[in-house]
Every structure is written in structure tokens, then in C-alpha cells.
C-alpha atoms as a PDB file:
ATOM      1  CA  UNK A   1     -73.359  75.801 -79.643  1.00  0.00           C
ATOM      2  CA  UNK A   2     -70.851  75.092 -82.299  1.00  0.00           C
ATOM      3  CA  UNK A   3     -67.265  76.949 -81.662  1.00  0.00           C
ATOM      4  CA  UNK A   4     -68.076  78.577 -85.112  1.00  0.00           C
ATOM      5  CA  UNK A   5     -71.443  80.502 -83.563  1.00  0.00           C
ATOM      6  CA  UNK A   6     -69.382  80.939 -79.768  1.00  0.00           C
ATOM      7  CA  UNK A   7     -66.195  82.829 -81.900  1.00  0.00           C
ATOM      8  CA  UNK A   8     -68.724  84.906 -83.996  1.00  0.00           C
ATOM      9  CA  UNK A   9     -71.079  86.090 -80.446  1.00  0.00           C
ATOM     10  CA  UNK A  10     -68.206  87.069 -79.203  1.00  0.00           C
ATOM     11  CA  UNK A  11     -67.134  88.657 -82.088  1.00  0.00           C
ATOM     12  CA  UNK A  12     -70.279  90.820 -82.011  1.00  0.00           C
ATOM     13  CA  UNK A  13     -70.376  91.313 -78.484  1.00  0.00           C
ATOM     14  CA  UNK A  14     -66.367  92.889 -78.784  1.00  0.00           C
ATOM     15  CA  UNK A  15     -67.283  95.186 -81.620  1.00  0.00           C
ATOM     16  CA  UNK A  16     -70.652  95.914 -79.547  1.00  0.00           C
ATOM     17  CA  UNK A  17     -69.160  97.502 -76.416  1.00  0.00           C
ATOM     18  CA  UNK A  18     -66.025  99.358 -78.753  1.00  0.00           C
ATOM     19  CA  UNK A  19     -69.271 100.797 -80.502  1.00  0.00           C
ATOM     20  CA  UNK A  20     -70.747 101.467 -77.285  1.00  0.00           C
ATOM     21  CA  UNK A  21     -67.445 103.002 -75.959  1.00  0.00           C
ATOM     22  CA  UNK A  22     -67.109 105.118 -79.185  1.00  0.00           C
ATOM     23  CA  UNK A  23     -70.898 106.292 -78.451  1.00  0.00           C
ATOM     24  CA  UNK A  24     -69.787 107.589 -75.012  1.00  0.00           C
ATOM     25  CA  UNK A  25     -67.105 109.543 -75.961  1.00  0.00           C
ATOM     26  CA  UNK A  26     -68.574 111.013 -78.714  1.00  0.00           C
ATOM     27  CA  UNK A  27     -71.675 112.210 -76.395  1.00  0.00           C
ATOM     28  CA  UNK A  28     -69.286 113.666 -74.187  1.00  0.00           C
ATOM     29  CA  UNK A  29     -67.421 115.689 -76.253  1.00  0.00           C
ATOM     30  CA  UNK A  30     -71.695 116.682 -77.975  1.00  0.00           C
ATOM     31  CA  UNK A  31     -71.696 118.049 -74.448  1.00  0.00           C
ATOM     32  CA  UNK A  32     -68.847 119.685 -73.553  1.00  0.00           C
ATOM     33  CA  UNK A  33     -69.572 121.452 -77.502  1.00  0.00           C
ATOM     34  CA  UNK A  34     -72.735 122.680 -76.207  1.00  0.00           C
ATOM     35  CA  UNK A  35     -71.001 123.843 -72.925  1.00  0.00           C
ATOM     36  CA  UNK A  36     -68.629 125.738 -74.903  1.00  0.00           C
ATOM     37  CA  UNK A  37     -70.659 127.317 -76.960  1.00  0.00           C
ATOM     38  CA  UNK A  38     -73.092 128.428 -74.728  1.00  0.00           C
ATOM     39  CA  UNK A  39     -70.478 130.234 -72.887  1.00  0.00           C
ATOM     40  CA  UNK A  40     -69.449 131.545 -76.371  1.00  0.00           C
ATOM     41  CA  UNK A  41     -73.103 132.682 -76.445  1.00  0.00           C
ATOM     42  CA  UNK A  42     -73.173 134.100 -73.635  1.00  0.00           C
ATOM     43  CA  UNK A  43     -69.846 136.338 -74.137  1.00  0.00           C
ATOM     44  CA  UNK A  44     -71.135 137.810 -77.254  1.00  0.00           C
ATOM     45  CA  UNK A  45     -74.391 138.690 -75.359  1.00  0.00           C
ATOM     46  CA  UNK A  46     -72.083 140.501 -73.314  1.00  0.00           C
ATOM     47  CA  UNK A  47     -69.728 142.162 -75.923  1.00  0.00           C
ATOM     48  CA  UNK A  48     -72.989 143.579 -77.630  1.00  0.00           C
ATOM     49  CA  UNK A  49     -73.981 145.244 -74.528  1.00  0.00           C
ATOM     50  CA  UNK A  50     -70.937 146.704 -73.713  1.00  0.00           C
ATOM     51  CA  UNK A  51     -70.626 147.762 -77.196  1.00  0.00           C
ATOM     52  CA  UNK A  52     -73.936 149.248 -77.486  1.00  0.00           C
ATOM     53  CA  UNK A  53     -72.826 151.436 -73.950  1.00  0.00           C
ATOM     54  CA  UNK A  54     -70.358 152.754 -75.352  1.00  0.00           C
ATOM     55  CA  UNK A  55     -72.518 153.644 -78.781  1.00  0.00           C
ATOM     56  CA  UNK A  56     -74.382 155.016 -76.689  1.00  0.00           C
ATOM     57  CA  UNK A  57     -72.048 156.749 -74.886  1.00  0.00           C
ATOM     58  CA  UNK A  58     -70.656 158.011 -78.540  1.00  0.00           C
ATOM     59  CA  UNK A  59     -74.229 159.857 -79.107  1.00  0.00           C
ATOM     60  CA  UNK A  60     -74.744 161.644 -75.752  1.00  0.00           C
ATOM     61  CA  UNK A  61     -70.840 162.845 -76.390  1.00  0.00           C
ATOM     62  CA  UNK A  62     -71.457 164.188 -79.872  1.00  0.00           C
ATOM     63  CA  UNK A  63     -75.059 165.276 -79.070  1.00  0.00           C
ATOM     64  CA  UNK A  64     -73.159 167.433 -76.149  1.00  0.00           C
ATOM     65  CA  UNK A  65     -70.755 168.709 -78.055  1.00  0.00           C
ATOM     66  CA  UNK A  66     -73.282 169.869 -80.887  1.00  0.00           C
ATOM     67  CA  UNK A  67     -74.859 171.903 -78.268  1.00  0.00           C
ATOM     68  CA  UNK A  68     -72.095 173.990 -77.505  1.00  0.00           C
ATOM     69  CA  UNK A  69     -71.141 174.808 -81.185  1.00  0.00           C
END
């Protein structure tokens, strides 16, 4: 193998594994995304419910207080 082909293999195989590294990280942080915003889903899911408690809340308050007028 001629030091020409030898300097350009390991040429490729350098850039290969920085790609490789870059692929890594960049899968980890697709992950920890999708953590995050399933826990972002999943405190909205809550929110609503609360806020539809106290809606409701709201109605059987007002719907009282129509009675006695």
C-alpha cells in the first residue's frame, strides 16, 4: 500500500469515528428532547385537569348561588 492510500484510510477512518462521535451525541440529546417533552406532556395533561376542576367548580358555585336568588 502506497503511503499516499495509508495517509488517505486514515484520513477517512479519523473523520469516520468524529462522524460517529457527532452521531452519538446528537442521539442523546434526540433523547433527552423526547424525555423532556414528554414530561412537558404530561404537565399540561395535568394543568387541564386541574383547570377543568376548578371550571367545574366555577359552575356548581354559580349554579348554587342562582338558586338562592
Amino acid at each position: 500500500m502506497s503511503d499516499i492510500m495509508a495517509a488517505l484510510l486514515l484520513t477517512l477512518a479519523t473523520e469516520n469515528a468524529e462522524l460517529r462521535e457527532q452521531l452519538a451525541s446528537a442521539q442523546d440529546m434526540l433523547v433527552k428532547t423526547a424525555i423532556d417533552a414528554g414530561n412537558m406532556h404530561a404537565r399540561i395533561e395535568a394543568i387541564r385537569t386541574e383547570r377543568d376542576a376548578w371550571k367545574a367548580e366555577v359552575e356548581r358555585l354559580q349554579i348554587g348561588s342562582r338558586r338562592r336568588a
